[in-house]
C-alpha atoms as a PDB file:
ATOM      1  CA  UNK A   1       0.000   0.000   0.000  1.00  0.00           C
ATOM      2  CA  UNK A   2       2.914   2.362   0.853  1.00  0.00           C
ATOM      3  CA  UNK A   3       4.791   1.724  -2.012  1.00  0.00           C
ATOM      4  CA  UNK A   4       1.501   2.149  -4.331  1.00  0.00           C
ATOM      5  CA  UNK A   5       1.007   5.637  -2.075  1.00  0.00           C
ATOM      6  CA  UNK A   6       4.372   6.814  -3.164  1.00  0.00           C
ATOM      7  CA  UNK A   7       4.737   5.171  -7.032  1.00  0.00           C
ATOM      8  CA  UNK A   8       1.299   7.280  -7.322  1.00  0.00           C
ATOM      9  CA  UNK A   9       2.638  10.566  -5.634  1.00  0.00           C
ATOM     10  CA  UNK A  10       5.925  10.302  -7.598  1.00  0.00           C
ATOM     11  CA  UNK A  11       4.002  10.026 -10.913  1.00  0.00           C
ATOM     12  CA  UNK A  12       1.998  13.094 -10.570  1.00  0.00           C
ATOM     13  CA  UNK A  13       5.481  14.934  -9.668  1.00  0.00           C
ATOM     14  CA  UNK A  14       6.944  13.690 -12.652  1.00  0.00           C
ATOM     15  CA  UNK A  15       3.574  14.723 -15.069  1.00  0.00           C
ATOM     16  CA  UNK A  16       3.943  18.434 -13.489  1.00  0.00           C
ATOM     17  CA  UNK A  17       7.466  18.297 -14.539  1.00  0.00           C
ATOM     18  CA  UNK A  18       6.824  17.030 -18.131  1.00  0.00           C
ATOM     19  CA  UNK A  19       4.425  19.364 -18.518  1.00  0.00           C
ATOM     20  CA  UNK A  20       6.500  22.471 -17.050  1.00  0.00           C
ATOM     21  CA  UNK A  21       9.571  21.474 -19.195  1.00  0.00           C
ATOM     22  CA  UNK A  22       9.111  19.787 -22.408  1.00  0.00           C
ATOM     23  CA  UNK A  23       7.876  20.583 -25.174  1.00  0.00           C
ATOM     24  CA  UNK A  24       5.532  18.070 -26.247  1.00  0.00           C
ATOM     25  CA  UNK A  25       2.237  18.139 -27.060  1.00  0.00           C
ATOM     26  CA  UNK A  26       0.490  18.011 -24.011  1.00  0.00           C
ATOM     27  CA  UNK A  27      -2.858  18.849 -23.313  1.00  0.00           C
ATOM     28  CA  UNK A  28      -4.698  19.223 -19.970  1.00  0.00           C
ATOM     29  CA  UNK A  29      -7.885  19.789 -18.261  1.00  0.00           C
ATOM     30  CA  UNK A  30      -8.236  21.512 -15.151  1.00  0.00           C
ATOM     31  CA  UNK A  31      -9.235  17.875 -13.158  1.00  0.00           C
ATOM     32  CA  UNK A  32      -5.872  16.277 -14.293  1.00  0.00           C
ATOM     33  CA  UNK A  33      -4.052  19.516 -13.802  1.00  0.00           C
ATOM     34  CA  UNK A  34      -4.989  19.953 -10.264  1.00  0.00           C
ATOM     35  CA  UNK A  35      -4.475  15.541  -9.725  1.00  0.00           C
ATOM     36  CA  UNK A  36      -0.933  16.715 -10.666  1.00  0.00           C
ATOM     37  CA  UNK A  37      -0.614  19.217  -7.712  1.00  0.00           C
ATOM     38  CA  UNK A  38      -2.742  16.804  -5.233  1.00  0.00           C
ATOM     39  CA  UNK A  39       0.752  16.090  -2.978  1.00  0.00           C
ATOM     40  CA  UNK A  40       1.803  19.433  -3.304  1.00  0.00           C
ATOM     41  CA  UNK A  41       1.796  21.576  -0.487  1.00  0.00           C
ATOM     42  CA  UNK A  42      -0.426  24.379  -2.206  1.00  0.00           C
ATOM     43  CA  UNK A  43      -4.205  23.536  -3.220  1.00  0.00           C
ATOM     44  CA  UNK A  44      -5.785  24.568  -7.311  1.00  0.00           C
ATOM     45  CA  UNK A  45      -8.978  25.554  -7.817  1.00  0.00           C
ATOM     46  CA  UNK A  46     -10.215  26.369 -11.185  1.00  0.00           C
ATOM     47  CA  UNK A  47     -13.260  28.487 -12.148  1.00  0.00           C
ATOM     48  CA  UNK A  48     -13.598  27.732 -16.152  1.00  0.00           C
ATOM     49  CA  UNK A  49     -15.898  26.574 -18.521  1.00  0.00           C
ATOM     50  CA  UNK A  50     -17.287  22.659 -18.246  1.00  0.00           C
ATOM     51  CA  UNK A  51     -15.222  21.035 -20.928  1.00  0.00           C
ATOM     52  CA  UNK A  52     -12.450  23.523 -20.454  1.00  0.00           C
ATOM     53  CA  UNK A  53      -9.346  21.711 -22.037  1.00  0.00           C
ATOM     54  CA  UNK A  54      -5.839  23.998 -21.664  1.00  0.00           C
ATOM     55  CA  UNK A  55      -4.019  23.444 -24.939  1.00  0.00           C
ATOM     56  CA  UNK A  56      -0.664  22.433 -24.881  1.00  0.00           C
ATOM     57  CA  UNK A  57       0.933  26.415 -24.682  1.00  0.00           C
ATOM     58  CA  UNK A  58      -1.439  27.318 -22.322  1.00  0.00           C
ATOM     59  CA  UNK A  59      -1.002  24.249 -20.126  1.00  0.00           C
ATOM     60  CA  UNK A  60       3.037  24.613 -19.897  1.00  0.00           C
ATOM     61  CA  UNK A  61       2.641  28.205 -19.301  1.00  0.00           C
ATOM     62  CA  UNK A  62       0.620  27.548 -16.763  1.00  0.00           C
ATOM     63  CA  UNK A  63       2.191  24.272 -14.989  1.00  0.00           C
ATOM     64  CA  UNK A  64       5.365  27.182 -14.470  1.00  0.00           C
ATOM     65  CA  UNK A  65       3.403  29.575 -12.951  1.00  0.00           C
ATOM     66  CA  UNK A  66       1.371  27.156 -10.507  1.00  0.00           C
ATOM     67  CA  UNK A  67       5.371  26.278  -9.850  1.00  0.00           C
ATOM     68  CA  UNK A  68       6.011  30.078  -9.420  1.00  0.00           C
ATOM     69  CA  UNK A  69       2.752  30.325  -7.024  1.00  0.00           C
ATOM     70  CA  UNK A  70       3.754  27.573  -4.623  1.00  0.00           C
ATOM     71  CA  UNK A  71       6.955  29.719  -3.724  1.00  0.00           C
ATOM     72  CA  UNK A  72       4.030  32.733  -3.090  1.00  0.00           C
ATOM     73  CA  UNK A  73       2.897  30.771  -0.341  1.00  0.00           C
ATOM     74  CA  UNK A  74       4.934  29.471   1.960  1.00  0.00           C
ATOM     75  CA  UNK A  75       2.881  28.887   4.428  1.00  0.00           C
ATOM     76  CA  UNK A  76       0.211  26.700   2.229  1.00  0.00           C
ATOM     77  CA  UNK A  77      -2.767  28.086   0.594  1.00  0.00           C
ATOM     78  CA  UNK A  78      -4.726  28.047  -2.411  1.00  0.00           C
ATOM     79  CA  UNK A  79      -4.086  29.286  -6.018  1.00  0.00           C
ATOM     80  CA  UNK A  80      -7.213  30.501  -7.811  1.00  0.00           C
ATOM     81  CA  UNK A  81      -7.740  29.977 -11.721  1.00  0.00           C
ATOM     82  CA  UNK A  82     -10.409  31.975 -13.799  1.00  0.00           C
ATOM     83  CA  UNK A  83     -11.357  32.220 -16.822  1.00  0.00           C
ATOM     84  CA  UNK A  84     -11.341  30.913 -20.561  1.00  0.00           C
ATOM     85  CA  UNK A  85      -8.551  29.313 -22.226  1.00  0.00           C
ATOM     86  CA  UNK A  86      -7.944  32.919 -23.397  1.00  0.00           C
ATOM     87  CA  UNK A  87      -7.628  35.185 -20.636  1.00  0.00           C
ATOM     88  CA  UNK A  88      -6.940  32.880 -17.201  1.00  0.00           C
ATOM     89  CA  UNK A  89      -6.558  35.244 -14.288  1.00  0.00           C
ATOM     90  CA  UNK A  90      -4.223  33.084 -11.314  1.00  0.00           C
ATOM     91  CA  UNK A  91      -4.790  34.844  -7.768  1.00  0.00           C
ATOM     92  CA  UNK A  92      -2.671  33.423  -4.823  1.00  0.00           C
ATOM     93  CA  UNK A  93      -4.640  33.220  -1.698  1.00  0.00           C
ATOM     94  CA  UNK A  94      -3.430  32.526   1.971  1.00  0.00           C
ATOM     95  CA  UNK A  95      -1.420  33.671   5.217  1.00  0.00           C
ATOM     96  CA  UNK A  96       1.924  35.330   3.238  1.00  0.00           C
ATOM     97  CA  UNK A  97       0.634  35.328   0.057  1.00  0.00           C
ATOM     98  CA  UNK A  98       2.637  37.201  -2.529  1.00  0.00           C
ATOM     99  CA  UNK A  99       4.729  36.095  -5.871  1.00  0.00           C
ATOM    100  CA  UNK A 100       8.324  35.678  -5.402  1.00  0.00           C
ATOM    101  CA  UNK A 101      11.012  39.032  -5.461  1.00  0.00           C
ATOM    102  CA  UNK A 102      12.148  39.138  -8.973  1.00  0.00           C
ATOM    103  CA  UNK A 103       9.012  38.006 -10.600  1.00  0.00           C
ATOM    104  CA  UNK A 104       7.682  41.273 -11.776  1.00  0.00           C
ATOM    105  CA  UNK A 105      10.796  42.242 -12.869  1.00  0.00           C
ATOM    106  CA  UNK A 106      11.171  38.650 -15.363  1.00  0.00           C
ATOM    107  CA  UNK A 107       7.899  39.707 -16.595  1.00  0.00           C
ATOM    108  CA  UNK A 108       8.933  43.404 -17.842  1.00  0.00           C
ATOM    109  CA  UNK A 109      12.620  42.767 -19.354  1.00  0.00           C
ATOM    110  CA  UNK A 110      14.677  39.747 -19.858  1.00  0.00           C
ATOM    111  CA  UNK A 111      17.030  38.632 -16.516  1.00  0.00           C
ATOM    112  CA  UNK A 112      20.990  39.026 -16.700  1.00  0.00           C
ATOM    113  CA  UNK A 113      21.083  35.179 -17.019  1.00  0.00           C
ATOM    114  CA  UNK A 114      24.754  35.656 -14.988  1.00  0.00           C
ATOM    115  CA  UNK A 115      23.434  36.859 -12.007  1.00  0.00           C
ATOM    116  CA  UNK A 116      20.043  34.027 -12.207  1.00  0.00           C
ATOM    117  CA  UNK A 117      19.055  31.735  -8.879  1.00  0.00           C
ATOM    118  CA  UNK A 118      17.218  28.184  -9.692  1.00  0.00           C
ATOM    119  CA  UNK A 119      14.091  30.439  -8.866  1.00  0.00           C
ATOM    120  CA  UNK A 120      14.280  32.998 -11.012  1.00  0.00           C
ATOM    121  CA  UNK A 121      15.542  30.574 -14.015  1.00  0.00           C
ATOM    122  CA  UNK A 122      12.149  29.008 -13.408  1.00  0.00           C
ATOM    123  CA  UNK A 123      10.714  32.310 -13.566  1.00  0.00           C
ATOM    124  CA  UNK A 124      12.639  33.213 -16.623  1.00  0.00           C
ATOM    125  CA  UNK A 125      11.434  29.676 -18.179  1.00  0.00           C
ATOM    126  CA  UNK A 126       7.499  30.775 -17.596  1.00  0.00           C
ATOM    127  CA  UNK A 127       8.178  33.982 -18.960  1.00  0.00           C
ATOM    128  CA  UNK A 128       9.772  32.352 -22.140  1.00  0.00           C
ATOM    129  CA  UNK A 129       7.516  29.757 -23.020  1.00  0.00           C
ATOM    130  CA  UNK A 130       4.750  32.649 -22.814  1.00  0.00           C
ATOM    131  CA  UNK A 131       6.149  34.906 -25.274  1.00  0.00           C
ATOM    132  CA  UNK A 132       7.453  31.778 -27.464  1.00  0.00           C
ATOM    133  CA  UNK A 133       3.856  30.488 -27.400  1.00  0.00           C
ATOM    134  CA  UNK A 134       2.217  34.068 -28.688  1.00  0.00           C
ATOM    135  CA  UNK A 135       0.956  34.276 -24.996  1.00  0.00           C
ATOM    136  CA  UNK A 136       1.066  36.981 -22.712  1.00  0.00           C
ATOM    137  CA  UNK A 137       1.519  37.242 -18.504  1.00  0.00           C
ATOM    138  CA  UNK A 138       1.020  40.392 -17.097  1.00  0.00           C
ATOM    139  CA  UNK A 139       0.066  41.260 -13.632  1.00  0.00           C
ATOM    140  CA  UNK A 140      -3.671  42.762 -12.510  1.00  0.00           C
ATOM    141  CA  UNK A 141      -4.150  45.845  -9.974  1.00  0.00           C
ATOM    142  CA  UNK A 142      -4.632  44.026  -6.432  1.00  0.00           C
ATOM    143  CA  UNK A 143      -8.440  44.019  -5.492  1.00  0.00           C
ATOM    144  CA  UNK A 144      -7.645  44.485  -1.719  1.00  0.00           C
ATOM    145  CA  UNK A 145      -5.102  46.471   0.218  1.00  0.00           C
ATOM    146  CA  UNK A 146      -2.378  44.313   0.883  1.00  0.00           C
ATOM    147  CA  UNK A 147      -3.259  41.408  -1.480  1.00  0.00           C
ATOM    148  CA  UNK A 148      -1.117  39.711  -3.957  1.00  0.00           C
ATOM    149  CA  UNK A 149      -1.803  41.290  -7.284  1.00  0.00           C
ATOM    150  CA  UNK A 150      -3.751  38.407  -9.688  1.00  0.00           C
ATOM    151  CA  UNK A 151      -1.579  37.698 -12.807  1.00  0.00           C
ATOM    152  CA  UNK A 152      -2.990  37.258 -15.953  1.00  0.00           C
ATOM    153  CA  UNK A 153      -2.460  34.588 -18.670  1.00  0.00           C
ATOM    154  CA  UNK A 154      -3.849  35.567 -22.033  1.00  0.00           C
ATOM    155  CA  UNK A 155      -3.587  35.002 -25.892  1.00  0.00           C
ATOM    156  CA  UNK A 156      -2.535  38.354 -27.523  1.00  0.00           C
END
């Protein structure tokens, strides 16, 4: 039972990563996309469209920022997804809730890849596979006072 436990946990870890880093053809919907981040220590929810199927571009793009939004919470919490295919909005929500120092900055201008931690490469990697997939990420004004700003994923 253990062993099925953990062959199961480490296969969902592995589909995130395929997912986040190759570039195959993979498609997703929201149900497989959140089985992937089950053991994870953050929780998906998704608000989109019965039937709602995140095309391969879309679905990478978004596997690296659900990576992103797990370092925005580092005490646990929830990452909101809303939308269409075409215009997701991603909002981080719980107890020190914010997206990671340096992210805003990837998203504005290209990093000085000398000077780049394992975080902000995955940052930089998000940011890339946007733009190389005619997709855009650009942050929201924060609805509250003191909350995370959403960030937007959208086709051009």
């Amino acid at each position: 039972m253990l062993f099925r436990s953990a062959n199961a946990r480490m296969i969902r870890q592995l589909r995130v990563l395929r997912l986040a880093f190759t570039a195959g053809e993979i498609s997703v919907s929201p149900t497989d996309l959140a089985d992937m981040f089950a053991d994870r220590p953050i929780g998906v929810l998704f608000d989109v469209p019965i039937g709602t199927v995140f095309l391969a571009p879309t679905a990478r793009v978004l596997a690296n920022v659900l990576l992103i939004a797990e370092a925005g919470l580092p005490q646990g919490g929830t990452v909101s997804v809303a939308g269409t295919p075409d215009a997701l909005v991603v909002q981080l929500n719980g107890t020190a809730a914010r997206w990671p120092d340096g992210f805003a900055q990837c998203l504005a201008e290209p990093l000085d890849t000398a000077a780049m931690s394992p975080r902000l490469v995955q940052m930089a990697i998000a940011v890339l596979a946007a733009r190389g997939s005619g997709l855009s990420l650009s942050f929201l004004m924060p609805i509250s006072a003191g909350a995370p700003p959403a960030l937007l994923l959208r086709e051009p």
